[in-house]
PDB file of N, CA and C in Angstrom:
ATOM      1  N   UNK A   1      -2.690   0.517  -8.053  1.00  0.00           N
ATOM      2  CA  UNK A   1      -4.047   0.464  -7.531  1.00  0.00           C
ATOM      3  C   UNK A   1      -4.026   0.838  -6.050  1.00  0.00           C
ATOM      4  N   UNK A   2      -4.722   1.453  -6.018  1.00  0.00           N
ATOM      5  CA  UNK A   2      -5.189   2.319  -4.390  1.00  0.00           C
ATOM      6  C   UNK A   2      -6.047   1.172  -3.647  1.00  0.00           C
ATOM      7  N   UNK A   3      -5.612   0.738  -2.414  1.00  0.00           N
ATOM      8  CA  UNK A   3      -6.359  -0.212  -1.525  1.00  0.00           C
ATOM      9  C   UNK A   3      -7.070   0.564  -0.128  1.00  0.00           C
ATOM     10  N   UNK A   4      -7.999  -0.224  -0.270  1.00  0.00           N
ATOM     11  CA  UNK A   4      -8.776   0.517   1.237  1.00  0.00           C
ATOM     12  C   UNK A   4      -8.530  -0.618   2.034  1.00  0.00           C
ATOM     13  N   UNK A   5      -8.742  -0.347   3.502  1.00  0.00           N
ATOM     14  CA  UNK A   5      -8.653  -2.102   4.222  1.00  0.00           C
ATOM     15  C   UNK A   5      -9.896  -1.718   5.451  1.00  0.00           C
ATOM     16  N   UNK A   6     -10.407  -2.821   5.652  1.00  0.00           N
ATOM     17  CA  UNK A   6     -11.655  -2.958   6.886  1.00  0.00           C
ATOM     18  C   UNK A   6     -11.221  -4.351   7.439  1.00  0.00           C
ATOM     19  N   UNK A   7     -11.621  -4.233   9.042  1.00  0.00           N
ATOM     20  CA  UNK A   7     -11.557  -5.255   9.936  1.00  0.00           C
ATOM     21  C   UNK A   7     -12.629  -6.296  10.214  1.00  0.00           C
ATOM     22  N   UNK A   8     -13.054  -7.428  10.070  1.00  0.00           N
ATOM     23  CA  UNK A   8     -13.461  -7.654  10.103  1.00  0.00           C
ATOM     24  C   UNK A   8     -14.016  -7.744  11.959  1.00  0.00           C
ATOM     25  N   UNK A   9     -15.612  -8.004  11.985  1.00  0.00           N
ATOM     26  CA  UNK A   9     -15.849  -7.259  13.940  1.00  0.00           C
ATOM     27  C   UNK A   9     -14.940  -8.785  14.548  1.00  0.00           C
ATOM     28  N   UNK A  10     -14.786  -9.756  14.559  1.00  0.00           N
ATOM     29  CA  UNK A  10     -13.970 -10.816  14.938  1.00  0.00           C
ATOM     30  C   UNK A  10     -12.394 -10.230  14.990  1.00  0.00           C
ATOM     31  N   UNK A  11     -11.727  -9.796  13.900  1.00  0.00           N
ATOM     32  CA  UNK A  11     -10.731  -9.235  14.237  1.00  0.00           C
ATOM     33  C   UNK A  11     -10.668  -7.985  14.642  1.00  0.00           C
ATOM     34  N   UNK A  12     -11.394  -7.285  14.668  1.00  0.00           N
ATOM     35  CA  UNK A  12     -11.348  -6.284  15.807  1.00  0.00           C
ATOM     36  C   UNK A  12     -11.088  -6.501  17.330  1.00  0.00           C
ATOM     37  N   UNK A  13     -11.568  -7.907  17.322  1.00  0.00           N
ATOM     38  CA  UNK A  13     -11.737  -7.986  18.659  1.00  0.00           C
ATOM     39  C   UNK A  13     -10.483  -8.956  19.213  1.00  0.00           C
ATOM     40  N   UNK A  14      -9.626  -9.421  18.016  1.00  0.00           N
ATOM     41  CA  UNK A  14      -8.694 -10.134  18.441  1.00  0.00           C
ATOM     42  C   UNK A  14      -7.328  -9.142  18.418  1.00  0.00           C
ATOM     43  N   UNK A  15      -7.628  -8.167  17.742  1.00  0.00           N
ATOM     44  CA  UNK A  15      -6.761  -6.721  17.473  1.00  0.00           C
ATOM     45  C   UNK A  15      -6.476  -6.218  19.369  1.00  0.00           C
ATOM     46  N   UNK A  16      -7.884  -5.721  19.948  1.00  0.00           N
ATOM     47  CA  UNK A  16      -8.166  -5.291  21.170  1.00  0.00           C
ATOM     48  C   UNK A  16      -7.568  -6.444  21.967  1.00  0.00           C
ATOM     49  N   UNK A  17      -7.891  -7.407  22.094  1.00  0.00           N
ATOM     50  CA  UNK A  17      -7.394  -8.388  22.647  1.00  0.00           C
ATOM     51  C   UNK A  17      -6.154  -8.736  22.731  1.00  0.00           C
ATOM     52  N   UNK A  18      -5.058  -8.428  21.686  1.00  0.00           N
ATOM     53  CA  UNK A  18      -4.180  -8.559  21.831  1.00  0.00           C
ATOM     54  C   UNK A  18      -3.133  -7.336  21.795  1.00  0.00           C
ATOM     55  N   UNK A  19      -3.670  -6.117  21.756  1.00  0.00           N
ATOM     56  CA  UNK A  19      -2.954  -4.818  21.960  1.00  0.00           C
ATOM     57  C   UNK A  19      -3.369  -4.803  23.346  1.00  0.00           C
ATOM     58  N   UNK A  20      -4.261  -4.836  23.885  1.00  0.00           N
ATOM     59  CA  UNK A  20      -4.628  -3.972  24.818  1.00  0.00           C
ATOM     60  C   UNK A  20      -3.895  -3.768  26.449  1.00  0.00           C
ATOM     61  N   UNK A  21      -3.041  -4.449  26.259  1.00  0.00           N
ATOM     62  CA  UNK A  21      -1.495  -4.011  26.928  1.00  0.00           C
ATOM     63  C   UNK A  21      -0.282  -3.884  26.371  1.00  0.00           C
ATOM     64  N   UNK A  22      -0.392  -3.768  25.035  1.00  0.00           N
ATOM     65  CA  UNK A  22       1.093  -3.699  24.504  1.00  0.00           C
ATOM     66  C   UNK A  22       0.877  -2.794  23.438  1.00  0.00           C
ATOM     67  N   UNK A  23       0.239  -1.094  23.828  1.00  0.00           N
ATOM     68  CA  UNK A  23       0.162  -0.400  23.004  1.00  0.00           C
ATOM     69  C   UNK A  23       1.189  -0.015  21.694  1.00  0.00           C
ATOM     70  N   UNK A  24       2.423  -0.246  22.204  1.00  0.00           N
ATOM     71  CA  UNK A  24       3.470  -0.096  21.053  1.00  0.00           C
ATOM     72  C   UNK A  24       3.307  -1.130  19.973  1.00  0.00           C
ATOM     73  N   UNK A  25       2.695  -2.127  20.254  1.00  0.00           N
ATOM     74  CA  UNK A  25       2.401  -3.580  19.251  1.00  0.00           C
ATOM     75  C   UNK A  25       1.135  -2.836  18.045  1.00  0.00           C
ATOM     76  N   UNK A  26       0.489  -2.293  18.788  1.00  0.00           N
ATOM     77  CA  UNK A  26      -1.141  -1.463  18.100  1.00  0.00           C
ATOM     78  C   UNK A  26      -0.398  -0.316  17.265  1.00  0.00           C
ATOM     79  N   UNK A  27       0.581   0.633  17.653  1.00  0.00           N
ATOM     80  CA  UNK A  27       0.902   1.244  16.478  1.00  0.00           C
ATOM     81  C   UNK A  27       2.041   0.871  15.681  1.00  0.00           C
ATOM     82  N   UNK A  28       2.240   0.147  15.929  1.00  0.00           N
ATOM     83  CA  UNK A  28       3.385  -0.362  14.730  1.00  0.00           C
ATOM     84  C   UNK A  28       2.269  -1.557  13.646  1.00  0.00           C
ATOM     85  N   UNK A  29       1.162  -1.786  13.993  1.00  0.00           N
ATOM     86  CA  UNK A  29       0.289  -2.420  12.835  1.00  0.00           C
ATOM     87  C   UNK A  29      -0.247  -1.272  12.273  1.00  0.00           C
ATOM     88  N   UNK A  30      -0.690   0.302  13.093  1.00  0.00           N
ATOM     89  CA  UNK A  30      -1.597   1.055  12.486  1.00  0.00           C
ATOM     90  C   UNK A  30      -0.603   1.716  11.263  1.00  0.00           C
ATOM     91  N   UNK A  31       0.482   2.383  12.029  1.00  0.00           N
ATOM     92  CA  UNK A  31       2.047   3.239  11.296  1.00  0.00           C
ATOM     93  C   UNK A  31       2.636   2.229  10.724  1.00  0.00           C
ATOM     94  N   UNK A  32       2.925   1.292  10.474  1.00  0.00           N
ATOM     95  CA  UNK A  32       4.114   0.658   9.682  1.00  0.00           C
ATOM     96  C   UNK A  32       3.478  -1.044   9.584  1.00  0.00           C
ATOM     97  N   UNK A  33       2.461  -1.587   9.378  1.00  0.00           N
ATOM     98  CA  UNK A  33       2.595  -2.618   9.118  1.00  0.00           C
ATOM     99  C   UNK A  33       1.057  -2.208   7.990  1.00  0.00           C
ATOM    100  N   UNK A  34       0.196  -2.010   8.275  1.00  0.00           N
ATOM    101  CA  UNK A  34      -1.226  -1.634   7.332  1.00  0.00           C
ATOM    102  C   UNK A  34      -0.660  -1.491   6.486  1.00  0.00           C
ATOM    103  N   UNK A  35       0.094   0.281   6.753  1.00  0.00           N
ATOM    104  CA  UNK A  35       0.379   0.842   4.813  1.00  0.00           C
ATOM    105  C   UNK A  35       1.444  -0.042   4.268  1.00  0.00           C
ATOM    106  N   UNK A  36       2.028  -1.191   5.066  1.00  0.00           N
ATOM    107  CA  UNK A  36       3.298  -1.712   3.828  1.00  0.00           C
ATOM    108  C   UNK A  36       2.372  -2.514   3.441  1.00  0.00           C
ATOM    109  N   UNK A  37       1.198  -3.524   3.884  1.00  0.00           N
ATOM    110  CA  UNK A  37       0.551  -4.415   3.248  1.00  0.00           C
ATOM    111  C   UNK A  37      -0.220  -3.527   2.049  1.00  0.00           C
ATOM    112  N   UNK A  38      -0.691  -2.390   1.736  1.00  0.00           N
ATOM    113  CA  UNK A  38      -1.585  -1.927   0.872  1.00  0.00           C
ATOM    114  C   UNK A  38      -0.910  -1.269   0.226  1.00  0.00           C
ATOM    115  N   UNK A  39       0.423  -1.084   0.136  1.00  0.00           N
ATOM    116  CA  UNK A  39       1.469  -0.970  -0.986  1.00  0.00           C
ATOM    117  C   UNK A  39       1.123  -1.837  -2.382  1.00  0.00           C
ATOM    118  N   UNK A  40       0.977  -3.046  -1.966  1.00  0.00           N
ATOM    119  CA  UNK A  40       1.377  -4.318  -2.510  1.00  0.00           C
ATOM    120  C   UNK A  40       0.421  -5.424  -1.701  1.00  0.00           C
ATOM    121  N   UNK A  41      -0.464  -5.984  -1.539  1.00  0.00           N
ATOM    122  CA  UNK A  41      -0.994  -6.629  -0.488  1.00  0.00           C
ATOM    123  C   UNK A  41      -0.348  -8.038  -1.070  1.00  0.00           C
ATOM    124  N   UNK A  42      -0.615  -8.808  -2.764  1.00  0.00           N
ATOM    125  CA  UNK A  42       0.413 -10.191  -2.842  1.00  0.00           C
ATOM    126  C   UNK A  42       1.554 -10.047  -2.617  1.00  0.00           C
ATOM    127  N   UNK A  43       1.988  -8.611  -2.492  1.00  0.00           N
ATOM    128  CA  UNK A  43       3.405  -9.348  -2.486  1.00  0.00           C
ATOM    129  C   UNK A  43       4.368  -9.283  -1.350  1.00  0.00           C
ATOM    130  N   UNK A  44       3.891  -8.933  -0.089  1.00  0.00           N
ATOM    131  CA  UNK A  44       4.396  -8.657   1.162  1.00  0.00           C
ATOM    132  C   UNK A  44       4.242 -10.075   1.985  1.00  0.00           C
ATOM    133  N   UNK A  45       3.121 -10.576   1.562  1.00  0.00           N
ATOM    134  CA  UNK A  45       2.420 -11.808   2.589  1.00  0.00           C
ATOM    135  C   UNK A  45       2.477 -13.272   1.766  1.00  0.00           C
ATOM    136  N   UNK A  46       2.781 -14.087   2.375  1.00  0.00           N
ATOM    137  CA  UNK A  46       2.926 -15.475   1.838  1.00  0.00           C
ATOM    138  C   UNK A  46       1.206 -15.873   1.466  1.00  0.00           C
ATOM    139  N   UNK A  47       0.985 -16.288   0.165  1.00  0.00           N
ATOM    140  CA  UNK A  47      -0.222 -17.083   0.111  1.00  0.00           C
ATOM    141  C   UNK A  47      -0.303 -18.340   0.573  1.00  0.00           C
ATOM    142  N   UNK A  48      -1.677 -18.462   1.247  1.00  0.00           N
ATOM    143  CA  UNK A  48      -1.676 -19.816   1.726  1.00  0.00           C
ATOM    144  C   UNK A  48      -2.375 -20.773   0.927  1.00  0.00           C
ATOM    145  N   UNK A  49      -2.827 -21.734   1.161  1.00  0.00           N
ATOM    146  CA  UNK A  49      -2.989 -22.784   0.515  1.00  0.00           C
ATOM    147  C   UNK A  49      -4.402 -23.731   1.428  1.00  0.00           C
ATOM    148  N   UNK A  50      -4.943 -24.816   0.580  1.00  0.00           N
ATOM    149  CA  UNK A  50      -6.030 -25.462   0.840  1.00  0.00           C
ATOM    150  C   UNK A  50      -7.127 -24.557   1.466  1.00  0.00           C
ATOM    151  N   UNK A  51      -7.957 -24.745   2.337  1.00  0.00           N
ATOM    152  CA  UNK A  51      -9.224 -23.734   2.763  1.00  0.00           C
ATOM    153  C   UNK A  51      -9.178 -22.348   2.541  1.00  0.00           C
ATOM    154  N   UNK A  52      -7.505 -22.039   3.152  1.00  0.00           N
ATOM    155  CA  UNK A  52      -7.322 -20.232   3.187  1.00  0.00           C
ATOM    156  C   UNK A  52      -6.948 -20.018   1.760  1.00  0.00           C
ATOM    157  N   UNK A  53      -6.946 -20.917   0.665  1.00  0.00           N
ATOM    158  CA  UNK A  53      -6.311 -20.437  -0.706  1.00  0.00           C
ATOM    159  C   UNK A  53      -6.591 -19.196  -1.335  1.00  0.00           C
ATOM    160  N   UNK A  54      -7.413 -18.419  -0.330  1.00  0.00           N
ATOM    161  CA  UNK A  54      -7.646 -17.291  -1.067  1.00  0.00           C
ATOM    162  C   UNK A  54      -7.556 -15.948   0.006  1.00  0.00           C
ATOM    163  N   UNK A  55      -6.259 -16.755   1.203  1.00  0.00           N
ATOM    164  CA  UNK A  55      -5.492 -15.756   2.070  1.00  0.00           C
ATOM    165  C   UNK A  55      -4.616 -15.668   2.210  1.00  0.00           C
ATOM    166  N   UNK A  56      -3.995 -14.587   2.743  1.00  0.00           N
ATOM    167  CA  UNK A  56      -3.158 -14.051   2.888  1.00  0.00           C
ATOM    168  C   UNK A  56      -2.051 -13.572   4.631  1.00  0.00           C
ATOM    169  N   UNK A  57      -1.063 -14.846   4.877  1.00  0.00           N
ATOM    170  CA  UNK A  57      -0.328 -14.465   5.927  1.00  0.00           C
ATOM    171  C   UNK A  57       1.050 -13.343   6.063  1.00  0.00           C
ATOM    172  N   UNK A  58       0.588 -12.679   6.839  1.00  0.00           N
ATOM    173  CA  UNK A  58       1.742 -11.596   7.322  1.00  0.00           C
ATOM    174  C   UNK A  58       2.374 -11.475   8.417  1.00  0.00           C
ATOM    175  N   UNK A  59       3.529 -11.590   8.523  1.00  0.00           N
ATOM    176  CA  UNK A  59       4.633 -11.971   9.651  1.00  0.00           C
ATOM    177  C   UNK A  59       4.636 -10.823  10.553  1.00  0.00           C
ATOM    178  N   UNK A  60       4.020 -10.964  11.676  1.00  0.00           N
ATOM    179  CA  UNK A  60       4.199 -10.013  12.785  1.00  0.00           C
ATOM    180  C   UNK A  60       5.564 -10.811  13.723  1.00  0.00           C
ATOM    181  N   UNK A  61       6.828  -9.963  13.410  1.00  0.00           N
ATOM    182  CA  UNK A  61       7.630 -10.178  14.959  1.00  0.00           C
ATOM    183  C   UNK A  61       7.457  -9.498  16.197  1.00  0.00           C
ATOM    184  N   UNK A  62       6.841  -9.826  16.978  1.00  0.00           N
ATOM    185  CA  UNK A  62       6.699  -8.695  18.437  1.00  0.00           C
ATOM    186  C   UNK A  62       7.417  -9.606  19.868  1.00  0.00           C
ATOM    187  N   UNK A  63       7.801  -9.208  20.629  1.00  0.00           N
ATOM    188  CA  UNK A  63       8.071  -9.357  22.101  1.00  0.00           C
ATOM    189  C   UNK A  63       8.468 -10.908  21.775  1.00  0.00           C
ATOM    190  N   UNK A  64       8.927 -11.646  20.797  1.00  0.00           N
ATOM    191  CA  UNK A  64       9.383 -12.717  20.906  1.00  0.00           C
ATOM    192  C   UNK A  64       8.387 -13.972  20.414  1.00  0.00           C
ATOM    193  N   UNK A  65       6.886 -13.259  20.313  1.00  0.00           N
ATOM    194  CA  UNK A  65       5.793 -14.051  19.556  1.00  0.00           C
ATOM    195  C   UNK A  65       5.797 -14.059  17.909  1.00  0.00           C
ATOM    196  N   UNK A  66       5.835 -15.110  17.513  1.00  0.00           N
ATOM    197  CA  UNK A  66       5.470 -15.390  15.783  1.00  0.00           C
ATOM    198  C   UNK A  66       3.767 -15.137  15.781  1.00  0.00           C
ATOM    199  N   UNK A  67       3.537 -13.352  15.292  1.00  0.00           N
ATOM    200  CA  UNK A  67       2.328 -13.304  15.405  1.00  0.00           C
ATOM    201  C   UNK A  67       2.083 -13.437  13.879  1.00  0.00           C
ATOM    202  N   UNK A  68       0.613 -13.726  13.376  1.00  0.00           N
ATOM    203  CA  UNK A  68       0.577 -13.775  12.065  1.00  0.00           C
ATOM    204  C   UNK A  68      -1.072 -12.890  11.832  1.00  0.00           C
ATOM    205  N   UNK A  69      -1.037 -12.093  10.703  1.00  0.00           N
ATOM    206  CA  UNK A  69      -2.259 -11.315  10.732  1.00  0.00           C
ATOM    207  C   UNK A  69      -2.938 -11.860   9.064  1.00  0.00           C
ATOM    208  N   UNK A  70      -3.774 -12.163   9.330  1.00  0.00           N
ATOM    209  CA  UNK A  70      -4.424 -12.998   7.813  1.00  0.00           C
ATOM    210  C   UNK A  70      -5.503 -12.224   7.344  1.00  0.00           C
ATOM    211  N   UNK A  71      -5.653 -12.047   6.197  1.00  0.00           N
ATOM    212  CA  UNK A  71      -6.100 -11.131   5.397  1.00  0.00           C
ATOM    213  C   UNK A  71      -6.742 -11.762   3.703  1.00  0.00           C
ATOM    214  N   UNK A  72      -7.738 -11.164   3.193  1.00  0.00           N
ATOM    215  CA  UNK A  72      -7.976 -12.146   2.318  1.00  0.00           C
ATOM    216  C   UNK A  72      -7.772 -10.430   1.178  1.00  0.00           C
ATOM    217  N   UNK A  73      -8.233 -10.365  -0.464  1.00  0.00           N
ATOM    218  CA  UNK A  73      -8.294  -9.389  -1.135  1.00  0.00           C
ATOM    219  C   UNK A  73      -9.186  -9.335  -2.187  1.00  0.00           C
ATOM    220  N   UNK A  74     -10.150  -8.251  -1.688  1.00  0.00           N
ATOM    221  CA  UNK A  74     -11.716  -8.192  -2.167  1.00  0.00           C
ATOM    222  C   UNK A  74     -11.850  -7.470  -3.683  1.00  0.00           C
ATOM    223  N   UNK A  75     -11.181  -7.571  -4.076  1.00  0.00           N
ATOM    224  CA  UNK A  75     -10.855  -6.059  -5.429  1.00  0.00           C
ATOM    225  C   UNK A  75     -10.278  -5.363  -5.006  1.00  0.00           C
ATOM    226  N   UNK A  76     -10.849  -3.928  -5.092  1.00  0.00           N
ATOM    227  CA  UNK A  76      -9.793  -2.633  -4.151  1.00  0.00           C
ATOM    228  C   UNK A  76      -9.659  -2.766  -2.585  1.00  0.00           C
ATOM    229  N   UNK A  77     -10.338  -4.159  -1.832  1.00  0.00           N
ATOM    230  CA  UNK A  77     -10.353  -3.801  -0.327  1.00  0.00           C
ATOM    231  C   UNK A  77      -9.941  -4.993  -0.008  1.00  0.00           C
ATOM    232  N   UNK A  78      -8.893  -4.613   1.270  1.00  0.00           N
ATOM    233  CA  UNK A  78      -8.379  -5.808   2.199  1.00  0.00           C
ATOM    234  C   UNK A  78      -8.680  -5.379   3.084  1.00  0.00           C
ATOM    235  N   UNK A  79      -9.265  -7.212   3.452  1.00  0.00           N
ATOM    236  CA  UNK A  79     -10.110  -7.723   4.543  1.00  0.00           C
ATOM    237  C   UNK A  79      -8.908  -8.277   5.416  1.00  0.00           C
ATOM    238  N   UNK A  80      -9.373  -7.367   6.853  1.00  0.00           N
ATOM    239  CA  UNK A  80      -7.905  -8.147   7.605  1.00  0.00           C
ATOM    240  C   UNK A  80      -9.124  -9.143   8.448  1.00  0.00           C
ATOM    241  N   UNK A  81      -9.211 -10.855   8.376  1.00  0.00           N
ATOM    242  CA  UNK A  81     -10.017 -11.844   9.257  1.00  0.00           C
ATOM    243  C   UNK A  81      -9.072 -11.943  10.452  1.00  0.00           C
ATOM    244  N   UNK A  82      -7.988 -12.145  10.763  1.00  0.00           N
ATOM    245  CA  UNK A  82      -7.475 -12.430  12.067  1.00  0.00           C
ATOM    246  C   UNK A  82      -6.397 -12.347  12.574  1.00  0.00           C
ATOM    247  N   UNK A  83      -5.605 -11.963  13.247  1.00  0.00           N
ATOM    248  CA  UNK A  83      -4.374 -11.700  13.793  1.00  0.00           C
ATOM    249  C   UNK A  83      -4.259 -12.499  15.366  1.00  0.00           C
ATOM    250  N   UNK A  84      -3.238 -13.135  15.488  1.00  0.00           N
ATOM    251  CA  UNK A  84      -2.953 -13.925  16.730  1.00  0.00           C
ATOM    252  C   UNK A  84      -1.684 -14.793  16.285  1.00  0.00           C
ATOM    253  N   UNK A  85      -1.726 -15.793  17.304  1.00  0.00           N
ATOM    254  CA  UNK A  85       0.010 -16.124  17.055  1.00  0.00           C
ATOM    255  C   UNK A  85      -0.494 -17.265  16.010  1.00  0.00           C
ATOM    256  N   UNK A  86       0.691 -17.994  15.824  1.00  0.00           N
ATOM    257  CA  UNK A  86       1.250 -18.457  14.460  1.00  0.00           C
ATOM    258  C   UNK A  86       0.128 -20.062  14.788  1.00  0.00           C
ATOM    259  N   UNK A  87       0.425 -20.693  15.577  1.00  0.00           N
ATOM    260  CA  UNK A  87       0.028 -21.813  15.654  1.00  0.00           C
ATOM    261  C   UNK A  87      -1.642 -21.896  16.146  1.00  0.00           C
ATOM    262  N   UNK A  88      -2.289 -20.725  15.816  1.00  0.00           N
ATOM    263  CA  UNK A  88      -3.751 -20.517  16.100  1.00  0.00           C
ATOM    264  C   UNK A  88      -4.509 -19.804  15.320  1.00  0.00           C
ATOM    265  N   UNK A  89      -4.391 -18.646  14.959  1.00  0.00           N
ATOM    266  CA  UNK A  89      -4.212 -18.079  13.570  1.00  0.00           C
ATOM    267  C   UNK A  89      -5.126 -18.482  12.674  1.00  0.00           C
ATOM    268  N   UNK A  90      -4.314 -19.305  11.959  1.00  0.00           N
ATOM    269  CA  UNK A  90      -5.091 -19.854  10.913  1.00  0.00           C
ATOM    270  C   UNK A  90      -6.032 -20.914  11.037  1.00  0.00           C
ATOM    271  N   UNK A  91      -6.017 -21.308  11.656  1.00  0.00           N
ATOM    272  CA  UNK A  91      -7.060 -22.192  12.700  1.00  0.00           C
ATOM    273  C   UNK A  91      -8.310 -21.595  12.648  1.00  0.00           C
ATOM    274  N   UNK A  92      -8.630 -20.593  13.295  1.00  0.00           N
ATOM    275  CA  UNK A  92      -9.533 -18.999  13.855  1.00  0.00           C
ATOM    276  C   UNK A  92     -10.017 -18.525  12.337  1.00  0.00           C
ATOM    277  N   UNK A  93      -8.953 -18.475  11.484  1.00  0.00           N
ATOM    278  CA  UNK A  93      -9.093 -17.808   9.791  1.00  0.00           C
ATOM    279  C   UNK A  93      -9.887 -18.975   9.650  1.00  0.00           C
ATOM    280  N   UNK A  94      -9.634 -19.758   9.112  1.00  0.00           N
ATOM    281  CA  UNK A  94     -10.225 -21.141   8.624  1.00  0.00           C
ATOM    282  C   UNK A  94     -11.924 -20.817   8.912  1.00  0.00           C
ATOM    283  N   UNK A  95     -12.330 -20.973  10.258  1.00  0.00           N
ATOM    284  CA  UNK A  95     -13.692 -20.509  10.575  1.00  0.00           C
ATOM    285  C   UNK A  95     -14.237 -19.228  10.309  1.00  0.00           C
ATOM    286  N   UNK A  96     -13.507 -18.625   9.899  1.00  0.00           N
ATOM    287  CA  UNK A  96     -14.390 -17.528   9.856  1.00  0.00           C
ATOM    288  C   UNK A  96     -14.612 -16.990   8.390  1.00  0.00           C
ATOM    289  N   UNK A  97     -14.124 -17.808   7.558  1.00  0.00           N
ATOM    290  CA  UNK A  97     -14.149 -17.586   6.003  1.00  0.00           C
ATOM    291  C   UNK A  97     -15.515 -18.484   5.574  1.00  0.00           C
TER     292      UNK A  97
END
């Protein structure tokens, strides 16, 4: 199955927010982290559990931060809700689902 993916405007803005000095961080999600999630979107990312039970965490290693990018799966389309570090994250996801 062929996946499309859209940002949600909240993670867009946490995308900008958190590239927007570490351009090499922005293409290694656009080149090599997007298309491995839409390979396979269950099976790259740990499912989570209670509120987010119907999301999806993906392990960003960058500059020494446990970043995590959460994502939920609409039929053919993944929804990326939020990207930021590990211990906030899902916090941020939580509200916005």
């Amino acid at each position: 199955m062929a996946y499309r993916y859209v940002f949600t405007p909240q993670c867009k803005d946490d995308l900008d927010d958190l590239t927007r000095r570490q351009h090499p961080l922005l293409m290694r999600i656009v080149v090599e982290v997007i298309p491995r999630i839409l390979q396979d979107p269950h099976a790259v990312s740990e499912r989570k559990s209670g509120k987010l039970k119907d999301c999806y965490g993906f392990v960003l290693s960058a500059a020494g931060a446990g970043l995590r990018l959460v994502y939920t799966i609409r039929g053919d389309t993944v929804a990326f809700i939020a990207v930021g570090r590990h211990d906030l994250v899902y916090k941020v996801a939580a509200q916005r689902i």
